[in-house]
PDB file of N, CA and C in Angstrom:
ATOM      1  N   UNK A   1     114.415 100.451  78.867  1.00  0.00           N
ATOM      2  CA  UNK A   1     115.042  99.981  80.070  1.00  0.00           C
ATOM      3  C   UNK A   1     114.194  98.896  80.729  1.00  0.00           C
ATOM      4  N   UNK A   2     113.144  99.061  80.924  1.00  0.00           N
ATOM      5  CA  UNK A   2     112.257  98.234  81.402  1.00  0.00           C
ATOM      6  C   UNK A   2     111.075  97.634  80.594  1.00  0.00           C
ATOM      7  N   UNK A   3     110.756  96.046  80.540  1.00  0.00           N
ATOM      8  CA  UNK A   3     110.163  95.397  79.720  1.00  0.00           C
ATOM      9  C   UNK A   3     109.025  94.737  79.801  1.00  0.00           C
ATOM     10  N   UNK A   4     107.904  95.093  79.270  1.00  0.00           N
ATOM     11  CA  UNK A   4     106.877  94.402  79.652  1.00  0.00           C
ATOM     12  C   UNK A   4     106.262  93.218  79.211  1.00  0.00           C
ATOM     13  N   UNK A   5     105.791  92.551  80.368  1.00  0.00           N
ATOM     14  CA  UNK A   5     105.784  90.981  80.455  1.00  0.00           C
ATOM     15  C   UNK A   5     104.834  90.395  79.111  1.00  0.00           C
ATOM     16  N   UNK A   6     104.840  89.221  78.693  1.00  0.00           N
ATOM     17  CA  UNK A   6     103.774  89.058  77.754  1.00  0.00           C
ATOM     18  C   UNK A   6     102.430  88.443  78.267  1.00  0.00           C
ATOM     19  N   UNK A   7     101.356  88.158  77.754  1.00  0.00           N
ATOM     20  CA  UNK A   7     100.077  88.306  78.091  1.00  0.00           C
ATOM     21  C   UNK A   7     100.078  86.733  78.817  1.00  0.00           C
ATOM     22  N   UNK A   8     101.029  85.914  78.102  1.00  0.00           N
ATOM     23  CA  UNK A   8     101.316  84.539  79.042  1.00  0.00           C
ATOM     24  C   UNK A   8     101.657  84.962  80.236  1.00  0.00           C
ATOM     25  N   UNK A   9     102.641  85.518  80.461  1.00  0.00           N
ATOM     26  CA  UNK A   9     103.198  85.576  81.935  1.00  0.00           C
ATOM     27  C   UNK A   9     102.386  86.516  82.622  1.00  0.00           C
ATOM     28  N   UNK A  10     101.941  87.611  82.423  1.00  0.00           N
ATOM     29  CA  UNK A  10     101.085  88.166  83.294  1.00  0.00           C
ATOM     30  C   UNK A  10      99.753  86.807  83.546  1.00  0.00           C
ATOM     31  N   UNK A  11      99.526  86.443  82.677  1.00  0.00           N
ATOM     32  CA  UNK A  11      98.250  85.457  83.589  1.00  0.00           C
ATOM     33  C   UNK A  11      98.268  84.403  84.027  1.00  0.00           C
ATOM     34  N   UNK A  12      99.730  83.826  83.592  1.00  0.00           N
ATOM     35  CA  UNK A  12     100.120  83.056  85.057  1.00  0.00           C
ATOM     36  C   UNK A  12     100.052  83.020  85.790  1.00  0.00           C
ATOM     37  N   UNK A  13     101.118  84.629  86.135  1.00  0.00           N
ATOM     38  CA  UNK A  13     101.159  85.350  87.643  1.00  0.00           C
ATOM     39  C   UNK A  13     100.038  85.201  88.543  1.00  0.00           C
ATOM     40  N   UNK A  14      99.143  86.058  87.832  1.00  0.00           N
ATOM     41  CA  UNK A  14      97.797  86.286  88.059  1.00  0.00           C
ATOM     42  C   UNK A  14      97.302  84.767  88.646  1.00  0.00           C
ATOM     43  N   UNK A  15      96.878  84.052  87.969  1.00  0.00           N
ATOM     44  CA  UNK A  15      96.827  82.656  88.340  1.00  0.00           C
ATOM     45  C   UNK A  15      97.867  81.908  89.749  1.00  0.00           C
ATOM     46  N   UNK A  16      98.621  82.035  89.404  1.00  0.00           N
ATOM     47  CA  UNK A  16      99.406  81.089  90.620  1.00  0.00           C
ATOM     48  C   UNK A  16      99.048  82.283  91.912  1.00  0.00           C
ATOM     49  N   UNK A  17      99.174  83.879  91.844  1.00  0.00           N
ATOM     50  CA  UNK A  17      98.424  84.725  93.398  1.00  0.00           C
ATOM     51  C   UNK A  17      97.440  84.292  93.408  1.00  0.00           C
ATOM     52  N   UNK A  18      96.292  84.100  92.830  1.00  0.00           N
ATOM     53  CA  UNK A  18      94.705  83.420  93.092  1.00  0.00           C
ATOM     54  C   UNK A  18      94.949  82.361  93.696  1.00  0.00           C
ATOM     55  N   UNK A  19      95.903  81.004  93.259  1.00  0.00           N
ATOM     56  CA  UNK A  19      95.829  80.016  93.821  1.00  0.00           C
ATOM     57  C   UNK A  19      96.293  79.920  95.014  1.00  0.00           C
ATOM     58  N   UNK A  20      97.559  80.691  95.118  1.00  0.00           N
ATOM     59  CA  UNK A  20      98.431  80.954  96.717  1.00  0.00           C
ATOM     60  C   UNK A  20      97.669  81.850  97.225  1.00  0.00           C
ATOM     61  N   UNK A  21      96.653  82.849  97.397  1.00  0.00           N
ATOM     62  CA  UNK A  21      95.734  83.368  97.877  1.00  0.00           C
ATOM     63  C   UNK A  21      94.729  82.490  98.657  1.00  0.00           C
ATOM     64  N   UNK A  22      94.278  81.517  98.074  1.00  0.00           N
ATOM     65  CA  UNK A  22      93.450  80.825  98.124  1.00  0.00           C
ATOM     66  C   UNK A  22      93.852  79.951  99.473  1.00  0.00           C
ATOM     67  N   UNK A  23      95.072  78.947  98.735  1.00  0.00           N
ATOM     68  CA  UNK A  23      95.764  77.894  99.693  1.00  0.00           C
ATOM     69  C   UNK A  23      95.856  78.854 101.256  1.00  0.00           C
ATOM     70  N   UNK A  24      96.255  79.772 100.909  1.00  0.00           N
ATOM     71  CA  UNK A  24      96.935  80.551 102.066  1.00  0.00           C
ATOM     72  C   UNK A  24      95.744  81.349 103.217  1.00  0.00           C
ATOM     73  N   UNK A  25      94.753  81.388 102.460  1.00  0.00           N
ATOM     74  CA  UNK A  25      93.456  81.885 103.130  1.00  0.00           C
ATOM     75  C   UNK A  25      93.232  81.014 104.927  1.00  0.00           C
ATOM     76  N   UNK A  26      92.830  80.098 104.977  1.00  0.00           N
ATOM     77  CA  UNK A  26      92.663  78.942 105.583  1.00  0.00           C
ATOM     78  C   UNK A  26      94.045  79.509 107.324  1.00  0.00           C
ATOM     79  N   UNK A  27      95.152  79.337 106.649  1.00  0.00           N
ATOM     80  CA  UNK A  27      96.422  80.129 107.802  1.00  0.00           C
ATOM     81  C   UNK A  27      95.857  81.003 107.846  1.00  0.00           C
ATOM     82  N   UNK A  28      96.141  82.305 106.928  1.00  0.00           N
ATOM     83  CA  UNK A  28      95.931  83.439 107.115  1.00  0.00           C
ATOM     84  C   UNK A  28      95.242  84.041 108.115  1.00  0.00           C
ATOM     85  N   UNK A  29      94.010  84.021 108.250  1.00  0.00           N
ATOM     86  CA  UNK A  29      92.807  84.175 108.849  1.00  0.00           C
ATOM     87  C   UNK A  29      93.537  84.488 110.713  1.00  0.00           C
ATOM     88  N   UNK A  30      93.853  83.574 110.371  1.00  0.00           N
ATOM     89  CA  UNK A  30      94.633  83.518 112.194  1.00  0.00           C
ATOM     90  C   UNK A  30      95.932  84.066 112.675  1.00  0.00           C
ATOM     91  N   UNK A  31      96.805  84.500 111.577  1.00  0.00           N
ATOM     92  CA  UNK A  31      98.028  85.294 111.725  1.00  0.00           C
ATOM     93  C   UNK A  31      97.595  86.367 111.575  1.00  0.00           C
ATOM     94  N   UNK A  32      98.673  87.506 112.664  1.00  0.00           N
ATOM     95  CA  UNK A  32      98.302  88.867 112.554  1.00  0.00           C
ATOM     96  C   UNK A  32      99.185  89.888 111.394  1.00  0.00           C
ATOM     97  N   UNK A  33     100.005  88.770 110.838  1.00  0.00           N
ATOM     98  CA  UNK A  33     100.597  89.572 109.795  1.00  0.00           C
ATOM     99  C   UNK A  33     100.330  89.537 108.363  1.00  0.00           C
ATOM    100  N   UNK A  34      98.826  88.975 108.343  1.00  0.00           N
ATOM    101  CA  UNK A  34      98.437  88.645 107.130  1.00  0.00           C
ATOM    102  C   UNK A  34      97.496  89.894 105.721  1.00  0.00           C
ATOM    103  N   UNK A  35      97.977  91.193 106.940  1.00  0.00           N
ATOM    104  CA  UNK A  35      97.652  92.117 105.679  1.00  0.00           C
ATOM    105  C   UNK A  35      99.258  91.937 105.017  1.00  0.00           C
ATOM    106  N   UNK A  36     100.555  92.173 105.384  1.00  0.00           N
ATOM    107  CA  UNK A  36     101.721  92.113 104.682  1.00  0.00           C
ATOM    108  C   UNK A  36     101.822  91.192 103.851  1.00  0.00           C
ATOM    109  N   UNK A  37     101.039  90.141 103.914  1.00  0.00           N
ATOM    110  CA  UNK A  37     100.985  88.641 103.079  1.00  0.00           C
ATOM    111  C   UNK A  37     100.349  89.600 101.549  1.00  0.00           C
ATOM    112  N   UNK A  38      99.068  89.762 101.814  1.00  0.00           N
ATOM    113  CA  UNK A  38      98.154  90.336 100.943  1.00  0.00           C
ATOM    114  C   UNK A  38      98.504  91.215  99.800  1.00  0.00           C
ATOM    115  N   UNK A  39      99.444  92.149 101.076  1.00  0.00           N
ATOM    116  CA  UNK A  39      99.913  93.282  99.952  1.00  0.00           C
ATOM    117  C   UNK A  39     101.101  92.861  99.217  1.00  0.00           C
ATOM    118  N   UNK A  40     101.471  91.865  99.541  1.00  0.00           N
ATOM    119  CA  UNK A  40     102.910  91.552  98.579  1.00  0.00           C
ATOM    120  C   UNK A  40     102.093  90.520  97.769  1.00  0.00           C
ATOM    121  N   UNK A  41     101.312  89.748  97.808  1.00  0.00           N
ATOM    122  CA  UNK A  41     100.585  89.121  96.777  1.00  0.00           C
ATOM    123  C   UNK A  41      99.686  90.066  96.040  1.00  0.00           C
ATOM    124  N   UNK A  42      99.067  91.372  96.125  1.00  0.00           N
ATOM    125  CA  UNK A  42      98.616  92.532  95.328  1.00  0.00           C
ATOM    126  C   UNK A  42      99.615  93.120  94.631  1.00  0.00           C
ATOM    127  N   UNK A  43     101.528  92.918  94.995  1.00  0.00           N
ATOM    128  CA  UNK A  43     101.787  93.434  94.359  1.00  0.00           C
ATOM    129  C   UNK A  43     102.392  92.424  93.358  1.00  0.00           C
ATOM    130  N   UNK A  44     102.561  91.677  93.773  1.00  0.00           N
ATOM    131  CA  UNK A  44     102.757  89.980  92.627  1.00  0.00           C
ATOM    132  C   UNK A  44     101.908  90.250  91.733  1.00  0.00           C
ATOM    133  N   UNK A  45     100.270  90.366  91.670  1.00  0.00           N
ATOM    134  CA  UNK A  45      99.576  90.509  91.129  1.00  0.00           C
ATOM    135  C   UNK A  45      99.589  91.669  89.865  1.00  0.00           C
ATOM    136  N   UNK A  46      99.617  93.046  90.400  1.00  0.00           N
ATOM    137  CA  UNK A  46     100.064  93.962  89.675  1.00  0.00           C
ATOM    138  C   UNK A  46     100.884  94.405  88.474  1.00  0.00           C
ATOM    139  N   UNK A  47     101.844  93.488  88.904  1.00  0.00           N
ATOM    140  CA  UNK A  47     103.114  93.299  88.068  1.00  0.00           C
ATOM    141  C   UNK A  47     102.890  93.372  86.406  1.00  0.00           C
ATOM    142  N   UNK A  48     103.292  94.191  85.719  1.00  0.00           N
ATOM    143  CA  UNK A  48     103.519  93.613  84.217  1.00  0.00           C
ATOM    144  C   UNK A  48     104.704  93.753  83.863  1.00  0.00           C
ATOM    145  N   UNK A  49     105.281  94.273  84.401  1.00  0.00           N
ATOM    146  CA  UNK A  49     106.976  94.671  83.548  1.00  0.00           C
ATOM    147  C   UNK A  49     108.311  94.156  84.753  1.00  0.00           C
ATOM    148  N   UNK A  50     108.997  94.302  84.250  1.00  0.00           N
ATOM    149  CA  UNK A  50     110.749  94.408  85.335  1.00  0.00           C
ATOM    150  C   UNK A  50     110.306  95.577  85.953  1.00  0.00           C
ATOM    151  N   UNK A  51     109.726  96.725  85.983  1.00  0.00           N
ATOM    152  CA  UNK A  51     109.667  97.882  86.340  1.00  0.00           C
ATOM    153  C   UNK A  51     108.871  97.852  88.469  1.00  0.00           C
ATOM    154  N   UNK A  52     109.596  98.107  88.864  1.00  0.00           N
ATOM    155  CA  UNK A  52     108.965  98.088  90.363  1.00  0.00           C
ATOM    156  C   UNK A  52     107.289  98.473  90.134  1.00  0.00           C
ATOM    157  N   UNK A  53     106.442  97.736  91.235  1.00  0.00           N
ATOM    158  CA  UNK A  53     105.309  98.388  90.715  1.00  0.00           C
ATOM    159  C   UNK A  53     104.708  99.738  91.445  1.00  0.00           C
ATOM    160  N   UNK A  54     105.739  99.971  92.306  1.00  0.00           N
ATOM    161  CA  UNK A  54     105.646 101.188  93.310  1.00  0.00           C
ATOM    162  C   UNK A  54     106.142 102.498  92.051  1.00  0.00           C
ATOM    163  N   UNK A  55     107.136 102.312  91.322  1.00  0.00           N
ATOM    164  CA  UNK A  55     107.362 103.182  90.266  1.00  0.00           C
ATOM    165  C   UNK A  55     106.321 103.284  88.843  1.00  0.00           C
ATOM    166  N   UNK A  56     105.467 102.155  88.530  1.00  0.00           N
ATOM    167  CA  UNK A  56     104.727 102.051  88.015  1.00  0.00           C
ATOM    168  C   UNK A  56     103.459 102.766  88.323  1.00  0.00           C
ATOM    169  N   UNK A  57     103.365 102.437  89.350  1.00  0.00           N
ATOM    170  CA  UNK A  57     102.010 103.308  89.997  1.00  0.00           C
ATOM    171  C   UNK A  57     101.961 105.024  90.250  1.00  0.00           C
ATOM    172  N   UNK A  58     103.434 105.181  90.669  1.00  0.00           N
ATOM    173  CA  UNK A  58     103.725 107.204  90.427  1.00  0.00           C
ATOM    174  C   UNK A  58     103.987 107.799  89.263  1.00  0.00           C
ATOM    175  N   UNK A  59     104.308 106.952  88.212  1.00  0.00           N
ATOM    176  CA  UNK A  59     104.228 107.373  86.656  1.00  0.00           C
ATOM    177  C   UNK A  59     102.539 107.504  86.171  1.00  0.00           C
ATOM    178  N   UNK A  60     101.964 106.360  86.629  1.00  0.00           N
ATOM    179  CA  UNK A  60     100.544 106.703  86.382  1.00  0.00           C
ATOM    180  C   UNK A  60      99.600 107.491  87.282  1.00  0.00           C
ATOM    181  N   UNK A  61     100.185 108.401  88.497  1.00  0.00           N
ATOM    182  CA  UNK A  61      99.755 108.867  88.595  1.00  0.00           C
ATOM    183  C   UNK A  61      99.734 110.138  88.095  1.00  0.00           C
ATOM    184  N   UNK A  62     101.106 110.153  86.878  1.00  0.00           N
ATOM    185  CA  UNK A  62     101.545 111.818  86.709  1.00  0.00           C
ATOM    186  C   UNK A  62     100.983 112.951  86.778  1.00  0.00           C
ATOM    187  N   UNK A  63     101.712 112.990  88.321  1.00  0.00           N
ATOM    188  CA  UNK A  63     101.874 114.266  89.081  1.00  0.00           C
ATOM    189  C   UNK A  63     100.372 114.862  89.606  1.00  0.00           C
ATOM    190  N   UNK A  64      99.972 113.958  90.392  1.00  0.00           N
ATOM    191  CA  UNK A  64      98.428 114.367  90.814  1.00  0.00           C
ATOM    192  C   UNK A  64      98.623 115.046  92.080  1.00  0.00           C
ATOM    193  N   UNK A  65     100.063 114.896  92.604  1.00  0.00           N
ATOM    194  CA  UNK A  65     100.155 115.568  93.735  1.00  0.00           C
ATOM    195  C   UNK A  65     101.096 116.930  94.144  1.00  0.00           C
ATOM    196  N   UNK A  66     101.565 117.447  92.596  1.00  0.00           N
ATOM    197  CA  UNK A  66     102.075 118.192  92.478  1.00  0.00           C
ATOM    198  C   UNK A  66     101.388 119.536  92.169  1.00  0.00           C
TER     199      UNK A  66
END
């Protein structure tokens, strides 16, 4: 169902959040909504598959809280 990205596109990704991280640092700093910036570029980052990475992350946690 869900497909994971190839080693090109994950380090793209990876690459273009570093760079928009970067560019974006400079604003950032002075807006107060710039943890929400962060965490949606952590989860840009994260990414390897179509698969949400919020569902990705509770599969790997299997069941630590059960």
């Amino acid at each position: 169902m869900y497909h994971n990205y190839s080693w090109l596109k994950i380090i793209l990704r990876r690459t273009a959040a570093l760079v928009i991280g970067l560019l974006a640092l400079p604003v950032m700093l002075f807006r107060q909504d710039r943890a929400r910036f962060y965490s949606w570029l952590h989860r840009y980052w994260s990414k390897t598959s179509n698969q949400p990475v919020w569902l990705a992350q509770s599969e790997a946690a299997g069941g630590a809280f059960w």
